[in-house]
N, C-alpha and C. Protein backbone atom coordinates (compact mmCIF):
# COMPACT_ATOMS: atom_id res chain seq x y z
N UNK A 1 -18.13 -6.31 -15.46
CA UNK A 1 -16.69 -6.17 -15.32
C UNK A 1 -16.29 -6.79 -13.98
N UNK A 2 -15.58 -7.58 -14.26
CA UNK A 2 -15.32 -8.57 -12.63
C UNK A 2 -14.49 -7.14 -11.40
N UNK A 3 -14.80 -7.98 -10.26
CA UNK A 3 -14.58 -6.71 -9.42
C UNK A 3 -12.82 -6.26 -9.45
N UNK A 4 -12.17 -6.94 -9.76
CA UNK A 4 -10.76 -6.81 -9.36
C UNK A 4 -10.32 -6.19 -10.14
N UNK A 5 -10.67 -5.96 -11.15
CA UNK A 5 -10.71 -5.20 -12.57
C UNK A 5 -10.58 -3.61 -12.18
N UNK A 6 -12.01 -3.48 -11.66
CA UNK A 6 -12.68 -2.59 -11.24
C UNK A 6 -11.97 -1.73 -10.18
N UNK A 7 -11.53 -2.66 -9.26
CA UNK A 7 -10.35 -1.80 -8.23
C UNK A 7 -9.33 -1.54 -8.96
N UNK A 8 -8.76 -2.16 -9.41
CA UNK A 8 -7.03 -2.02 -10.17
C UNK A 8 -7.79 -0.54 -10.81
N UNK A 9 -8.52 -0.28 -11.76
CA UNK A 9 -8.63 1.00 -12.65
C UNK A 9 -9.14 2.05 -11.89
N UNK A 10 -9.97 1.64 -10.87
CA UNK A 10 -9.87 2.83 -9.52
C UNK A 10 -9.14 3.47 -9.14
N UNK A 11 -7.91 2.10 -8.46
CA UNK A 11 -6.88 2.18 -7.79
C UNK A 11 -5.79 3.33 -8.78
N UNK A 12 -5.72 2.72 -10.17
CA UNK A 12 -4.74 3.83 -11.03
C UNK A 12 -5.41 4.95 -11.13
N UNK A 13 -6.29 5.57 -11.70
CA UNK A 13 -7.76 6.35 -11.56
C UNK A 13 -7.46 7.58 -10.79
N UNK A 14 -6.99 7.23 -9.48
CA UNK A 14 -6.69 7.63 -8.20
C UNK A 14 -5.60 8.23 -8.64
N UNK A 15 -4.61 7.34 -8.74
CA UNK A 15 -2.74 7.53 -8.37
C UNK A 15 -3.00 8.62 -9.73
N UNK A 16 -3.78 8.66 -10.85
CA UNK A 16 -3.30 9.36 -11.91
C UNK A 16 -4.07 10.79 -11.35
N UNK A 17 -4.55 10.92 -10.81
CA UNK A 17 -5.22 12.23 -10.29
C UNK A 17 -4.11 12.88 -9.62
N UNK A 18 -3.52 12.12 -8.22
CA UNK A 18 -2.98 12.91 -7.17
C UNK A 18 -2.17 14.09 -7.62
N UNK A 19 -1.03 14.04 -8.80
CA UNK A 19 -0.71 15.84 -8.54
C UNK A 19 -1.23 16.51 -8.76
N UNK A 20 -2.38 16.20 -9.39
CA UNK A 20 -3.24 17.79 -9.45
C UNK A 20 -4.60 18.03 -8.43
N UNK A 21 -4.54 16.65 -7.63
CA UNK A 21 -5.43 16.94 -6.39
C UNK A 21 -4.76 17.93 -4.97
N UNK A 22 -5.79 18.39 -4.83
CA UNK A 22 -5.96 19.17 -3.69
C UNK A 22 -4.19 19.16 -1.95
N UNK A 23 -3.47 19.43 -2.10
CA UNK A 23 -2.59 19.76 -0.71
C UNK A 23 -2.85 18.39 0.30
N UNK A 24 -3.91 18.99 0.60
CA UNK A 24 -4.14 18.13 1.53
C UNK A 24 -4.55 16.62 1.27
N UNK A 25 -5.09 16.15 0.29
CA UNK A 25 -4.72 15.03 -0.06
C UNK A 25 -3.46 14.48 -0.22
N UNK A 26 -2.89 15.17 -0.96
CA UNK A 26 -1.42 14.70 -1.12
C UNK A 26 -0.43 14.01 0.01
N UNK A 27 -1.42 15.27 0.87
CA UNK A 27 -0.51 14.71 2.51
C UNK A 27 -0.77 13.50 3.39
N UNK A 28 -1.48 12.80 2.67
CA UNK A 28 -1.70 11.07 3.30
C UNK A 28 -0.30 10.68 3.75
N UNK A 29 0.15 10.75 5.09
CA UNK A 29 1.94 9.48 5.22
C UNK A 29 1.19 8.25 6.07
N UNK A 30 2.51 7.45 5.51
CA UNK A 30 2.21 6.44 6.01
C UNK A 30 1.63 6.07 7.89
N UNK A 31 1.82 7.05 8.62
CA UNK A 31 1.32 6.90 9.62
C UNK A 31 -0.56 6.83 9.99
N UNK A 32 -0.94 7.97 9.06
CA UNK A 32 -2.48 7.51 8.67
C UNK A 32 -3.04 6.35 8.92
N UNK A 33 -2.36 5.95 7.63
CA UNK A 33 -2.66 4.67 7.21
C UNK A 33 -2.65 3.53 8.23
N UNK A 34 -1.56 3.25 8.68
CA UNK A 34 -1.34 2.41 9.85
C UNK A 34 -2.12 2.89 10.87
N UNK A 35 -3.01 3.87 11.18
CA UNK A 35 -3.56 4.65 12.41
C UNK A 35 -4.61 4.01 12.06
N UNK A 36 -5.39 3.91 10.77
CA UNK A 36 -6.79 3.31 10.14
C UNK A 36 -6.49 2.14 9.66
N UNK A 37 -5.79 1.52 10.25
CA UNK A 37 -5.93 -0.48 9.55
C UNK A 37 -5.24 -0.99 10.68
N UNK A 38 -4.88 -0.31 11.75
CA UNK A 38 -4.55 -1.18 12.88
C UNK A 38 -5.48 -0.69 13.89
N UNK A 39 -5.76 0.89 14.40
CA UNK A 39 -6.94 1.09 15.37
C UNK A 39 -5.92 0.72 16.61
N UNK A 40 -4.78 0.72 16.74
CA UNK A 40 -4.20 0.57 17.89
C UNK A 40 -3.79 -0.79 18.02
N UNK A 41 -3.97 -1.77 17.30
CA UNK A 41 -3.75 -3.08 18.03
C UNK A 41 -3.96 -3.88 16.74
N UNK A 42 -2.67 -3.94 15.99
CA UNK A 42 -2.44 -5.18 14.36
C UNK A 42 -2.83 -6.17 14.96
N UNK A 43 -3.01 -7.16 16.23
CA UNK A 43 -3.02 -8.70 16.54
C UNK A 43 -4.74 -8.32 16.32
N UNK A 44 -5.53 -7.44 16.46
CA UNK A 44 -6.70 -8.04 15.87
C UNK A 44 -7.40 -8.17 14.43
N UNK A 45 -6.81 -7.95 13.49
CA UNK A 45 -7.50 -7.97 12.07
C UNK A 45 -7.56 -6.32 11.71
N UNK A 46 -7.43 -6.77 10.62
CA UNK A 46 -8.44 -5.36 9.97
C UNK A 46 -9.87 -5.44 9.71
N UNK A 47 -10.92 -5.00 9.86
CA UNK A 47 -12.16 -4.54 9.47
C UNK A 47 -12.41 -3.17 8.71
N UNK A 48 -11.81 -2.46 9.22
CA UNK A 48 -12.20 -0.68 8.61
C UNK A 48 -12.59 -1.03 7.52
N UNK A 49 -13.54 -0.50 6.39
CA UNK A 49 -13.00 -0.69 4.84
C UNK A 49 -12.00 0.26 4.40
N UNK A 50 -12.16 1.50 4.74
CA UNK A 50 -11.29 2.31 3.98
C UNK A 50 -10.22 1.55 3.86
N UNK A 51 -9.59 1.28 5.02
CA UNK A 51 -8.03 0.44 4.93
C UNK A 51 -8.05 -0.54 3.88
N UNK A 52 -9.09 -1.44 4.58
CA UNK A 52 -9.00 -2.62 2.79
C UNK A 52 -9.06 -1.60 1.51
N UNK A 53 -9.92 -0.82 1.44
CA UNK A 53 -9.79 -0.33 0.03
C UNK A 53 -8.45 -0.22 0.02
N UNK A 54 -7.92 0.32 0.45
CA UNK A 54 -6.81 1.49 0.42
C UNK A 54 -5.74 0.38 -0.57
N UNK A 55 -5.45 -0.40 0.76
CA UNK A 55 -4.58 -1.58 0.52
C UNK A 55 -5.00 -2.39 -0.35
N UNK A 56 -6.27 -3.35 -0.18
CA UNK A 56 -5.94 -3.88 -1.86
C UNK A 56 -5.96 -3.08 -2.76
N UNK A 57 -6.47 -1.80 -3.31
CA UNK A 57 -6.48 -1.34 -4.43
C UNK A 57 -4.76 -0.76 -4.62
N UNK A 58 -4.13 -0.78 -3.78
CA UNK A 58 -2.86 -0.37 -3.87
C UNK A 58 -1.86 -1.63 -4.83
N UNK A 59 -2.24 -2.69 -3.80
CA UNK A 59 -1.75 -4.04 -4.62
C UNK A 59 -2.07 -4.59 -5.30
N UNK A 60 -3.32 -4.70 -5.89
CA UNK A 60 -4.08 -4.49 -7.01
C UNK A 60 -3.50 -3.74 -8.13
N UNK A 61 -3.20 -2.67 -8.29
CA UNK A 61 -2.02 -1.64 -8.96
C UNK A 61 -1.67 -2.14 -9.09
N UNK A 62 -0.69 -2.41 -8.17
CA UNK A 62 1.00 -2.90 -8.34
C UNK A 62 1.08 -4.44 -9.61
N UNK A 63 -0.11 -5.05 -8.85
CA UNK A 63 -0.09 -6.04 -10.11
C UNK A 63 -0.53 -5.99 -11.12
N UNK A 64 -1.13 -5.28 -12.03
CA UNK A 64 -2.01 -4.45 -12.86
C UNK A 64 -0.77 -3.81 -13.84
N UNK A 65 -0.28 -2.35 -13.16
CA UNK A 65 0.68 -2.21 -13.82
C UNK A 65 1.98 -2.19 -13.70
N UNK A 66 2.65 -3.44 -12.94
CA UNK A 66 3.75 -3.58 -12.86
C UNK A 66 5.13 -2.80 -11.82
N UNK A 67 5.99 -3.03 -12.30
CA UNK A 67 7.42 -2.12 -11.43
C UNK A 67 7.03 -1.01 -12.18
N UNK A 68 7.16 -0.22 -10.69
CA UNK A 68 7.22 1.66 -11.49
C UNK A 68 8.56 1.91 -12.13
N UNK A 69 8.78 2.24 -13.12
CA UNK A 69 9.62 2.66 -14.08
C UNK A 69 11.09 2.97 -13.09
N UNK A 70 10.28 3.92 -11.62
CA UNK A 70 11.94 4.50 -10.85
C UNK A 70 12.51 3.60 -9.99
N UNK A 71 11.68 2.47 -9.95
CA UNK A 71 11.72 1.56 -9.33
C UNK A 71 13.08 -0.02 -9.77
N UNK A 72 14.12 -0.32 -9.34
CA UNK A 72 15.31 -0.88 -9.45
C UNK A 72 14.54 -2.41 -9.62
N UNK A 73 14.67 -3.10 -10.52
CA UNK A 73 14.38 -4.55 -10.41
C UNK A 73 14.39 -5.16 -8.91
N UNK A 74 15.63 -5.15 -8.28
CA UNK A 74 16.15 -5.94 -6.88
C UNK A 74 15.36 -4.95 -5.95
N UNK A 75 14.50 -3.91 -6.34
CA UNK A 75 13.88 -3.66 -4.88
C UNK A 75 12.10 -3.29 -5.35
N UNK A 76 11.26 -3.81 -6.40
CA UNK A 76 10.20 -3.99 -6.77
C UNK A 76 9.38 -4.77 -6.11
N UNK A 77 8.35 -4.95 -6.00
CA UNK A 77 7.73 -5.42 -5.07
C UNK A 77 6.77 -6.41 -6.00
N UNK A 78 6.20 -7.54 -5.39
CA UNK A 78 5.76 -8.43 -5.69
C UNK A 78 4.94 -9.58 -5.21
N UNK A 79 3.59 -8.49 -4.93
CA UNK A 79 2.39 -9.05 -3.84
C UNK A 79 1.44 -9.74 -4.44
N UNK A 80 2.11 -11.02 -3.64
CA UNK A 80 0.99 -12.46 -4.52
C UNK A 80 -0.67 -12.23 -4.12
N UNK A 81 -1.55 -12.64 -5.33
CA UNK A 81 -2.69 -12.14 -5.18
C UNK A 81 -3.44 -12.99 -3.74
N UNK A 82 -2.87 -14.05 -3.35
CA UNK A 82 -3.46 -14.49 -2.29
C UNK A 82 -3.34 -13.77 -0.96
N UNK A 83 -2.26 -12.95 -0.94
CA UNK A 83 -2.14 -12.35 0.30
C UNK A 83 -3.09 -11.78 0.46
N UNK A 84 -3.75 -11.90 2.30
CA UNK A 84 -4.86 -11.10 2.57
C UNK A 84 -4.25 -9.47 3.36
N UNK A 85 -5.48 -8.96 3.59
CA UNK A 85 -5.11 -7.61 4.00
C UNK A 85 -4.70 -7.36 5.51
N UNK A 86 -4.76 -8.71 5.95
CA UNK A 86 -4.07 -8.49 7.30
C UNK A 86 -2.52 -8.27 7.04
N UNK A 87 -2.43 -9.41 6.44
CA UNK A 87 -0.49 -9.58 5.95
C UNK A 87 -0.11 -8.41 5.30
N UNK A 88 -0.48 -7.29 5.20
CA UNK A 88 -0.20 -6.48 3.87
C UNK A 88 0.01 -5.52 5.60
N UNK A 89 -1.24 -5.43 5.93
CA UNK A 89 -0.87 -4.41 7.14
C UNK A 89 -0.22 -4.79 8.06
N UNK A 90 0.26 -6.15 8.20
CA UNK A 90 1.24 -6.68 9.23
C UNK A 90 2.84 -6.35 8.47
N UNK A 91 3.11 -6.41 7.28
CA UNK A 91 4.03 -6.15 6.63
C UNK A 91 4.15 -4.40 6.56
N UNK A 92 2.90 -4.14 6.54
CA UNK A 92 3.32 -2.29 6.75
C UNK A 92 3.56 -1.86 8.37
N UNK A 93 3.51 -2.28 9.43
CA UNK A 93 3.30 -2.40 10.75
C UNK A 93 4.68 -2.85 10.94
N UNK A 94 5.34 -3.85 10.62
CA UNK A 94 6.38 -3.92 10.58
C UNK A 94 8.22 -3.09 9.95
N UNK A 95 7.24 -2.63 8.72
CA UNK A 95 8.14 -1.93 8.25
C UNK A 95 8.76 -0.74 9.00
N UNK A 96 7.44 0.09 9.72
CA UNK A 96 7.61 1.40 10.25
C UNK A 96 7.92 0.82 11.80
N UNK A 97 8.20 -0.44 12.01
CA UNK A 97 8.91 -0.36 13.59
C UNK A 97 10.28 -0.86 13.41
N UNK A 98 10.92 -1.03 12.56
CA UNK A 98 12.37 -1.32 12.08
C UNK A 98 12.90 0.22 11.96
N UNK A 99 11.58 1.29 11.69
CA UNK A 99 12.46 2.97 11.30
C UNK A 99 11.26 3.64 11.72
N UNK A 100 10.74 3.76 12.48
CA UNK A 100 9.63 4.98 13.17
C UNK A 100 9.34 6.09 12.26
N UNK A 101 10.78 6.70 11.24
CA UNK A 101 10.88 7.56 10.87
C UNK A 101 10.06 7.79 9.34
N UNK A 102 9.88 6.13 9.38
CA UNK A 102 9.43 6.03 8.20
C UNK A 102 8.00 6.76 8.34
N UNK A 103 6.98 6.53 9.45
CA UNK A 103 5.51 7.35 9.56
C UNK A 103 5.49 8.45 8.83
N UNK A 104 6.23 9.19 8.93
CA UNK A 104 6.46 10.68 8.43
C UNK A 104 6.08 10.47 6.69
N UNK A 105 6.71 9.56 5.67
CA UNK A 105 6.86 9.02 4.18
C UNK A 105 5.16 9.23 4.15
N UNK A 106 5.15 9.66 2.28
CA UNK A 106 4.06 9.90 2.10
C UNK A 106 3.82 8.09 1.54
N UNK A 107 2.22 8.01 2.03
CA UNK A 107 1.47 6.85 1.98
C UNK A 107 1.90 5.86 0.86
N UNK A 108 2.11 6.42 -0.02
CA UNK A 108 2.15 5.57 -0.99
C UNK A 108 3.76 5.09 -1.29
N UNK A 109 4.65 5.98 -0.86
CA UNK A 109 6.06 5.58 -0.84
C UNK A 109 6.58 4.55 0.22
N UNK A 110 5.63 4.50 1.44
CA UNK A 110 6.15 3.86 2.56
C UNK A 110 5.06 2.49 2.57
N UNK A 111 3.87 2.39 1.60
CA UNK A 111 3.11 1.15 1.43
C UNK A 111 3.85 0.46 0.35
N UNK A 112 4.40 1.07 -0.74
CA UNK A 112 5.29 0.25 -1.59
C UNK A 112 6.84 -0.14 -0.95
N UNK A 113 7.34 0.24 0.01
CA UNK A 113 8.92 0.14 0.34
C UNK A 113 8.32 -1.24 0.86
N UNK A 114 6.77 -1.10 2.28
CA UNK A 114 6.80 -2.41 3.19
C UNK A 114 6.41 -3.24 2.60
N UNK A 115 5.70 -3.46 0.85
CA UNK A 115 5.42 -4.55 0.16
C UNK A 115 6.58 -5.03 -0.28
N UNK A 116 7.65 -4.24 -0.68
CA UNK A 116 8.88 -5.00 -1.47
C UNK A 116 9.72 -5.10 -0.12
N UNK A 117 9.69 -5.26 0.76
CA UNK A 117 10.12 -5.62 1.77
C UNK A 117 9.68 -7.08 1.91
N UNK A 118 8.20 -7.18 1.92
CA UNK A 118 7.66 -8.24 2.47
C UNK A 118 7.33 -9.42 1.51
N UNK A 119 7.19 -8.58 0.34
CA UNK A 119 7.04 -9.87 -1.24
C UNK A 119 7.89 -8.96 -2.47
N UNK A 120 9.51 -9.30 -2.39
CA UNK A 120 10.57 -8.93 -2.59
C UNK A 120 10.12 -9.76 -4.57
N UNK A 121 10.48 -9.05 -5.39
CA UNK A 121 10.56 -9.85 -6.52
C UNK A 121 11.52 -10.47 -6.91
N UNK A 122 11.82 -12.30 -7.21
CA UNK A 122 12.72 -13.06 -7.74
C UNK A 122 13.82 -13.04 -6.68
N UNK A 123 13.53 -12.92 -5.25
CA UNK A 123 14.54 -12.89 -4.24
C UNK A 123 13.78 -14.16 -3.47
């Protein structure tokens, strides 16, 4: 089974678990995240894996199965498979310094706002 495959059904795998996983999972916000794929300092790369997992298997999803249903055409997101995982965390790094407030958003609401921010669909 080619690997990309393999993440995308992970990646959903995952998302189809979370309401009935555990509190404290649930409580991933986006500040985490950015805490483990930047390490203090986006101008040097990402390495961590968790972060790569995190992030491609997120966008991986997204292309897999599409706009989420609550999701408005004009604000869906649309992350070309070439983007690497720096740009994904430079686009989430960016998002949360336009609104600080955003850190607080749970992980997965504030990694999809800074993708359709950053690879906007048919805009």
């Amino acid at each position: 089974m080619p690997v990309k495959k393999i993440i995308a059904l992970s990646a959903i795998a995952i998302a189809a678990a979370l309401p009935s996983a555990p509190a404290a999972a649930q409580s991933l916000a986006v500040k985490n995240i950015v805490a483990l794929c930047t390490r203090g300092d986006v101008s040097k790369g990402v390495s961590d894996p968790s972060c790569i997992a995190y992030l491609e298997g997120f966008a991986t999803a997204l292309r897999v199965a599409g706009r989420p249903a609550n999701v408005a055409p004009r604000d869906a997101a649309c992350v070309p498979e070439a983007s690497s995982v720096d740009q994904k965390v430079l686009a989430l790094y960016q998002y949360v310094q336009t609104d600080p407030k955003t850190l607080e958003l749970p992980a997965g609401t504030g990694i999809y706002r800074a993708l359709a921010r950053a690879y906007p669909c048919g805009r």
